[in-house]
N, C-alpha and C. Protein backbone atom coordinates (compact mmCIF):
# COMPACT_ATOMS: atom_id res chain seq x y z
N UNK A 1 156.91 -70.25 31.49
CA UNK A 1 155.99 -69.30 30.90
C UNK A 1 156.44 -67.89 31.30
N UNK A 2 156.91 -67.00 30.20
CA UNK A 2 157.07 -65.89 30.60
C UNK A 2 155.89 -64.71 31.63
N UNK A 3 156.55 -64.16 32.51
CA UNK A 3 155.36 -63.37 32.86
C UNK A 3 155.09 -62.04 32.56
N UNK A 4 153.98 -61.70 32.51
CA UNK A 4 153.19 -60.62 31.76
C UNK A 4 153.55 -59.07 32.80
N UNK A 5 153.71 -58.14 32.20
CA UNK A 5 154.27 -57.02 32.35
C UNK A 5 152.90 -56.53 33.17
N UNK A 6 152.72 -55.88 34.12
CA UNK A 6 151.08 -55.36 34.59
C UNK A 6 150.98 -54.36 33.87
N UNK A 7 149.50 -54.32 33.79
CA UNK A 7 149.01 -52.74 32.44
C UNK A 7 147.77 -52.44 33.09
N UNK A 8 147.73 -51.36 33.57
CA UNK A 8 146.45 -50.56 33.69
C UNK A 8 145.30 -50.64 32.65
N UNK A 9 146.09 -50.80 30.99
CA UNK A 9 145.12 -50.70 29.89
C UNK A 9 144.58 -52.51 29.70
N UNK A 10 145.36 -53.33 30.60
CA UNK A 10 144.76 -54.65 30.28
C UNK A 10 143.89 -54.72 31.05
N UNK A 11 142.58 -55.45 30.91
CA UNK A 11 141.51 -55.61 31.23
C UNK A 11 141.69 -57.05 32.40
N UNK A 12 142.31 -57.71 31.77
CA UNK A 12 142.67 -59.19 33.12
C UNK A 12 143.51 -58.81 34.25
N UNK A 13 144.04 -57.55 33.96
CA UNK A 13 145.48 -57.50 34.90
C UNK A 13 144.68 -56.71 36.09
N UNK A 14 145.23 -57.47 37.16
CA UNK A 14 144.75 -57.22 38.41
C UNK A 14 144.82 -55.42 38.60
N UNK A 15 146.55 -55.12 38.42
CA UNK A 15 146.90 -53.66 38.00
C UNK A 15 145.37 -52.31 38.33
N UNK A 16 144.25 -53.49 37.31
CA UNK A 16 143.49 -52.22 37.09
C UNK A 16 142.49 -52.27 38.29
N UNK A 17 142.26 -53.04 39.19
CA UNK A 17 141.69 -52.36 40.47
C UNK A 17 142.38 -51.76 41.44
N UNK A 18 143.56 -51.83 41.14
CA UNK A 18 144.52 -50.98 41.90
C UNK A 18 144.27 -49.72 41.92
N UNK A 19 144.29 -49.35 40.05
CA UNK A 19 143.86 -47.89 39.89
C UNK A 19 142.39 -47.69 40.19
N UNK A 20 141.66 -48.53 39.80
CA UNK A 20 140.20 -47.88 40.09
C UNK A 20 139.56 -47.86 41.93
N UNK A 21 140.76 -48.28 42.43
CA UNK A 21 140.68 -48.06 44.43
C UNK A 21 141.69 -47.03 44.45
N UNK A 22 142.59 -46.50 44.23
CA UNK A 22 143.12 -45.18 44.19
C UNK A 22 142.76 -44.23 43.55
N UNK A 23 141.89 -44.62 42.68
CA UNK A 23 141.76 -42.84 41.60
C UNK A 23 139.78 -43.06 42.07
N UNK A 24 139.54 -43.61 43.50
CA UNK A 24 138.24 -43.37 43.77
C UNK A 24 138.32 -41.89 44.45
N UNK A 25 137.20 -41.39 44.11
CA UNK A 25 137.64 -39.76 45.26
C UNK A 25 137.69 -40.18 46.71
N UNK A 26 136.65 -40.99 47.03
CA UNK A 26 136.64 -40.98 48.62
C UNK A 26 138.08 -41.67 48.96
N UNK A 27 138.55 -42.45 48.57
CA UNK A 27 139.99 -43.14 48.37
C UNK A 27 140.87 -41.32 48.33
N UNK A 28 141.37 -40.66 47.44
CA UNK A 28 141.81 -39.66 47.32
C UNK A 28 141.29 -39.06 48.31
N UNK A 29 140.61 -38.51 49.03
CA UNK A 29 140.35 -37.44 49.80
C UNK A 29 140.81 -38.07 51.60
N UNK A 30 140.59 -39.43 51.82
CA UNK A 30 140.75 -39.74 52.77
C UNK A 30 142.62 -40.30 53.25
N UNK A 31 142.92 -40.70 52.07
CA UNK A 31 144.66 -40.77 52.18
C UNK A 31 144.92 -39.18 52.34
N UNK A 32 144.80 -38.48 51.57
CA UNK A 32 144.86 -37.34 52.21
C UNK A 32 144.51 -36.40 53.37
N UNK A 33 143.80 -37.03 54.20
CA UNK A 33 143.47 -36.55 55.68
C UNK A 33 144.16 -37.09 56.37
N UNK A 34 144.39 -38.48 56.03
CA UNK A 34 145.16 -39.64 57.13
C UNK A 34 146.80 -38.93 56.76
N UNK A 35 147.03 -38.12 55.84
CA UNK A 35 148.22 -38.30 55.31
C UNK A 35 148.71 -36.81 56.77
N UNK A 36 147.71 -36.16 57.57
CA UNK A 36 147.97 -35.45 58.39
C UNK A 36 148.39 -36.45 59.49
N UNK A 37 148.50 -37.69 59.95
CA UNK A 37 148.08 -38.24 60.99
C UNK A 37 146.93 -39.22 61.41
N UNK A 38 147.19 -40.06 62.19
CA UNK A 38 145.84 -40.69 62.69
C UNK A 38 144.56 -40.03 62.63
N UNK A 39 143.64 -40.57 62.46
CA UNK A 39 142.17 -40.03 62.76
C UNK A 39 141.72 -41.08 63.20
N UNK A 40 140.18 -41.04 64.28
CA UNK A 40 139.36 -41.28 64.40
C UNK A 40 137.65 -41.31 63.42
N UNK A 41 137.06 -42.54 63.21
CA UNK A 41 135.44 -42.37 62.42
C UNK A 41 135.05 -40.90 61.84
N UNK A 42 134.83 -40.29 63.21
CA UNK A 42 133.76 -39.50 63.47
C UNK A 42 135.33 -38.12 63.24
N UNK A 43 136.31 -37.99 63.42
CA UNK A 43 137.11 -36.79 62.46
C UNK A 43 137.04 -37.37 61.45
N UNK A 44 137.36 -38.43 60.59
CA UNK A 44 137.37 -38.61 59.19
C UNK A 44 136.33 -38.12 58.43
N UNK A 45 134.86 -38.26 59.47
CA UNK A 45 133.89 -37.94 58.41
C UNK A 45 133.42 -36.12 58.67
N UNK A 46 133.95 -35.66 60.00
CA UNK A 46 134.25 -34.45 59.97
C UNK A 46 135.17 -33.42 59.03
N UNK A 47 135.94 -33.89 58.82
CA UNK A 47 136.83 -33.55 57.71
C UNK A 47 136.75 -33.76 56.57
N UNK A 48 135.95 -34.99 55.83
CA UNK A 48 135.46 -34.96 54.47
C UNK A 48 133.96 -34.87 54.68
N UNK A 49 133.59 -33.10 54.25
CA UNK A 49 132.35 -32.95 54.66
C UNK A 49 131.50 -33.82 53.21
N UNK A 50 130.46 -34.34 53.30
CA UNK A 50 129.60 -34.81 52.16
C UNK A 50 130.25 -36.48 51.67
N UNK A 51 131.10 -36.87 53.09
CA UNK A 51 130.63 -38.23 52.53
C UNK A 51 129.82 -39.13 53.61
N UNK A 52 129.47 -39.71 53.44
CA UNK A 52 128.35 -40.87 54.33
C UNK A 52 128.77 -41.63 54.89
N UNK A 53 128.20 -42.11 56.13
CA UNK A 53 128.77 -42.37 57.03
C UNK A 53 129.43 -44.31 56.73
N UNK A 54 128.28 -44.25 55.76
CA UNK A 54 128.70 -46.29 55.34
C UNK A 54 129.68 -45.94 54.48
N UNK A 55 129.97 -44.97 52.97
CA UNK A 55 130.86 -45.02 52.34
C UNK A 55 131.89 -44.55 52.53
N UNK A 56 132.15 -43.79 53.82
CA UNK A 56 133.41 -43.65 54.55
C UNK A 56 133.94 -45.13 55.33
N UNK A 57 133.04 -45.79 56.16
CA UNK A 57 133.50 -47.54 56.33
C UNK A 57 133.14 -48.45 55.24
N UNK A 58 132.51 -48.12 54.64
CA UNK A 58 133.06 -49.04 53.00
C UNK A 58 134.84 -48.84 52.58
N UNK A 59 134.79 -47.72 52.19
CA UNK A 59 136.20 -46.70 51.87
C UNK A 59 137.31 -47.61 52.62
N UNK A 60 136.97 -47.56 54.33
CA UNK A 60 138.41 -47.13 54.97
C UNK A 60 138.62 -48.85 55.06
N UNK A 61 137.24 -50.35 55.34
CA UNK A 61 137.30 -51.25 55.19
C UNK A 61 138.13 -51.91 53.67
N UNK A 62 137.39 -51.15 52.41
CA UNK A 62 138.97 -51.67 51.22
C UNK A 62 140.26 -51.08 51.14
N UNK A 63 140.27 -50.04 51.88
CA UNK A 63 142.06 -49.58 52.05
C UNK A 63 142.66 -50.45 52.92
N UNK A 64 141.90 -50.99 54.09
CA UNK A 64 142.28 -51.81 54.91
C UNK A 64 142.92 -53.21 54.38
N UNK A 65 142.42 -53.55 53.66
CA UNK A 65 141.89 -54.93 52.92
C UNK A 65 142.90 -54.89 51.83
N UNK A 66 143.37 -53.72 51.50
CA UNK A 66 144.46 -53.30 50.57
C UNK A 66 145.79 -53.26 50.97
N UNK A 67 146.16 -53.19 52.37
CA UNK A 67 147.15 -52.96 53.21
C UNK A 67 147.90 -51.27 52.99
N UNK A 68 146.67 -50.45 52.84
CA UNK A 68 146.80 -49.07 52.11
C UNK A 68 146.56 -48.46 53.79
N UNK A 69 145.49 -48.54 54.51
CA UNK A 69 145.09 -48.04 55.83
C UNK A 69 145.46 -49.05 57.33
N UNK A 70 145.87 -48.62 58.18
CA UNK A 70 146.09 -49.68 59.26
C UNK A 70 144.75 -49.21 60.37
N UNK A 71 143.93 -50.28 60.88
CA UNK A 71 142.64 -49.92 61.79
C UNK A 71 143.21 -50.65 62.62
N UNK A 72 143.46 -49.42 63.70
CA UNK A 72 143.77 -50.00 65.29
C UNK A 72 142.54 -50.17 66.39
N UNK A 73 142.22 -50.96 66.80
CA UNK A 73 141.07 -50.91 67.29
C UNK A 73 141.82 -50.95 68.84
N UNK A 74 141.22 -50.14 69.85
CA UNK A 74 141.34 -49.87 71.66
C UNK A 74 140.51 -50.84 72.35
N UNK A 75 140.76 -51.83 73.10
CA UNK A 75 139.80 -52.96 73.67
C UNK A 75 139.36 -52.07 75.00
N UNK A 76 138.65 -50.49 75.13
CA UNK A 76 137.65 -49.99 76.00
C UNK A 76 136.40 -49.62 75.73
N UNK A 77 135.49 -48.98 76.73
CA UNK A 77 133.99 -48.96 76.25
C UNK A 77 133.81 -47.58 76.63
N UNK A 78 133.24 -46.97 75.44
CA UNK A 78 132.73 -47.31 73.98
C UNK A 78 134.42 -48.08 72.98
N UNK A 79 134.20 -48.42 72.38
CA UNK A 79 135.46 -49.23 71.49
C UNK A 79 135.70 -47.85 70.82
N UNK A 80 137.43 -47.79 70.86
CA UNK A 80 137.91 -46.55 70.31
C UNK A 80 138.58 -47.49 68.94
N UNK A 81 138.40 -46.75 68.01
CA UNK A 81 138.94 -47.09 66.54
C UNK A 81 139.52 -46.03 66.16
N UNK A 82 140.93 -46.11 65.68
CA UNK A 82 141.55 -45.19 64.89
C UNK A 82 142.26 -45.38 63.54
N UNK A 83 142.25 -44.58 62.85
CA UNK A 83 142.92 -45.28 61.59
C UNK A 83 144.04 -44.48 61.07
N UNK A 84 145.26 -44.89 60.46
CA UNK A 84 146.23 -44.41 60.00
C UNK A 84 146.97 -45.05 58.96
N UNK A 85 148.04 -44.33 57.81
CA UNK A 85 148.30 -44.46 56.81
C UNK A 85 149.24 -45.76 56.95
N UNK A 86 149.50 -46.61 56.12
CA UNK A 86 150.64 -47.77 56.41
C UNK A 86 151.84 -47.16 55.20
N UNK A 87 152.92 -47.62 55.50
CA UNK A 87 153.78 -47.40 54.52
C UNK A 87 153.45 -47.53 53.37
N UNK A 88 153.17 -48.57 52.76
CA UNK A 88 152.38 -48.56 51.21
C UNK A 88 151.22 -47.15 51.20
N UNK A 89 150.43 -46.86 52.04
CA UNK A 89 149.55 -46.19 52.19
C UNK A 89 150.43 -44.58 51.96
N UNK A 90 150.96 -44.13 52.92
CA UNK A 90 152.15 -43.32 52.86
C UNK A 90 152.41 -43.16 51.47
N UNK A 91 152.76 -43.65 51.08
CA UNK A 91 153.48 -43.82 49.46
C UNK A 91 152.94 -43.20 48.51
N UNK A 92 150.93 -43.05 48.69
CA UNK A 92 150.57 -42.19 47.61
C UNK A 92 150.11 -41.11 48.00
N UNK A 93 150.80 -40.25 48.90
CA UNK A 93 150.73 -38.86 49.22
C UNK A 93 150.70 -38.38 48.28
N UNK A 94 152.05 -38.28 48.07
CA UNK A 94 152.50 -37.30 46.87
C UNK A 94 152.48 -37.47 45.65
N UNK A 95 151.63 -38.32 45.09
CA UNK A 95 151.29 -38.50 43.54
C UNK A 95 149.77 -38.14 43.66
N UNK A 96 148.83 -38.59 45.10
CA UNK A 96 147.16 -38.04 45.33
C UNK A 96 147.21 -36.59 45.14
N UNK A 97 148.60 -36.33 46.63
CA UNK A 97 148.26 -34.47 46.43
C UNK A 97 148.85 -33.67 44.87
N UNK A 98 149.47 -34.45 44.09
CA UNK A 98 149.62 -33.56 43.15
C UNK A 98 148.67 -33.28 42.30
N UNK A 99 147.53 -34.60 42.31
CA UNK A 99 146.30 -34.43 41.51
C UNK A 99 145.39 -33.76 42.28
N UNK A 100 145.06 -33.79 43.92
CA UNK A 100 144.39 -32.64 44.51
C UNK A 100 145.03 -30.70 43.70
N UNK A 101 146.24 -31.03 43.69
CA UNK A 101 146.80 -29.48 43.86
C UNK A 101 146.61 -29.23 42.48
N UNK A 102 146.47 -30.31 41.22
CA UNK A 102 146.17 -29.84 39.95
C UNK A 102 144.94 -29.60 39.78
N UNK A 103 144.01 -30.20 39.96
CA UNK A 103 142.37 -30.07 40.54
C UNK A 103 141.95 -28.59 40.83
N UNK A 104 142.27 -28.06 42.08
CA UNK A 104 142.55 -27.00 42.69
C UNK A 104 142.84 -25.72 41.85
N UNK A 105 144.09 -26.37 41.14
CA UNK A 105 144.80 -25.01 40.68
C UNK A 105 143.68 -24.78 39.15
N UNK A 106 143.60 -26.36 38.45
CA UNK A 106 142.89 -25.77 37.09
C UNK A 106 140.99 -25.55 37.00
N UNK A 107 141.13 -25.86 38.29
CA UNK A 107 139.25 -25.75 38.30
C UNK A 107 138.45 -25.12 37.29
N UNK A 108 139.18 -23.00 37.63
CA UNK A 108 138.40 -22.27 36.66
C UNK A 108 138.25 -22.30 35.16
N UNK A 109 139.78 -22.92 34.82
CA UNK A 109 139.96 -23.56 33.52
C UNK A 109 138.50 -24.99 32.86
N UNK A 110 138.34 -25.16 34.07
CA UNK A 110 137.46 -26.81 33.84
C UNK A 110 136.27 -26.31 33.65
N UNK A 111 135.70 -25.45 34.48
CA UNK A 111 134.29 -24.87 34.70
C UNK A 111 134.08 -23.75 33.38
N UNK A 112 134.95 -23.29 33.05
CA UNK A 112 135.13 -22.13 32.07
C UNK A 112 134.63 -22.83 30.58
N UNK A 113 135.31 -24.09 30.02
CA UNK A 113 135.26 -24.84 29.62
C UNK A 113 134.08 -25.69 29.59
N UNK A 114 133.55 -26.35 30.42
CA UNK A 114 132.05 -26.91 30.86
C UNK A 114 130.63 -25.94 30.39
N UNK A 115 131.47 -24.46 30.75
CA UNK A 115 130.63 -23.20 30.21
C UNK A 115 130.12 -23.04 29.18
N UNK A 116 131.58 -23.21 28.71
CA UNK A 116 131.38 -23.19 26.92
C UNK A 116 130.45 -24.13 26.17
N UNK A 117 130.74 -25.42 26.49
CA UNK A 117 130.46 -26.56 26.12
C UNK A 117 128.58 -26.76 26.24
N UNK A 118 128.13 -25.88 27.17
CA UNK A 118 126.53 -25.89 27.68
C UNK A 118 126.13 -25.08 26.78
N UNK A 119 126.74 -24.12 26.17
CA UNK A 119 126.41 -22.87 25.61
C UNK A 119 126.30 -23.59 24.08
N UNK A 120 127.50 -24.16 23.79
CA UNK A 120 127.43 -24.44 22.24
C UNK A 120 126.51 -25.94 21.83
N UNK A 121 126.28 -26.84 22.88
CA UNK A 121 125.65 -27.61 22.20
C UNK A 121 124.01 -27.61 23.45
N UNK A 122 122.86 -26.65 22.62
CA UNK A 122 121.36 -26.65 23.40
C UNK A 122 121.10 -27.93 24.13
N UNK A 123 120.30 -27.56 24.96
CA UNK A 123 119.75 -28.80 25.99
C UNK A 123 120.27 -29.17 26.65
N UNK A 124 121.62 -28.82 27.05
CA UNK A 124 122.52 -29.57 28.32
C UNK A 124 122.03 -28.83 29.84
């Protein structure tokens, strides 16, 4: 049986939770912190101000689970946990930060636009 090419646009193909766990923001924002280095819980959620404290260990538990994040856990008390990027993890630096840095760069374009869009059709 021949095998099937993976497609983001196929609906059976595993492919597409791949993308929908990478193109999550908290997914995007946190490869990109880790992409400085190890962190600790409590810097991760220092550094991504406005996310919560379960959907940051929701988050870092399916990157884990993905072989995207490595969780080292310290056998002292209090238990030290740290987390850092794995090679696969590594890997989507630079395709995350180019969509951070396009984000960034076209914002006023987006909002300018959104502007318009409130203006021309009432009630939004």
């Amino acid at each position: 049986m021949p095998r099937i090419r993976p497609s983001v646009l196929n609906p059976d193909c595993s492919s597409r939770a791949v993308l929908d766990r990478i193109a999550d923001k908290w997914t995007a924002l946190i490869i990109r912190v880790l992409s400085g280095g190890t962190k600790r819980h409590n810097e991760l959620r220092r550094l991504i101000p406005g996310v919560s404290q379960k959907m940051l260990t929701q988050t870092l538990r399916s990157l884990e689970n993905d072989g995207l994040v490595n969780r080292r856990l310290y056998p002292v008390v209090p238990p030290k946990v740290e987390y850092s990027l794995t090679p696969l993890g590594r890997s989507l630096i630079e395709p995350l930060d180019a969509i951070c840095v396009w984000a960034e760069k076209h914002f006023p374009e987006l909002e300018s636009a959104r502007a318009r869009s409130k203006k021309a059709i009432p009630g939004r």
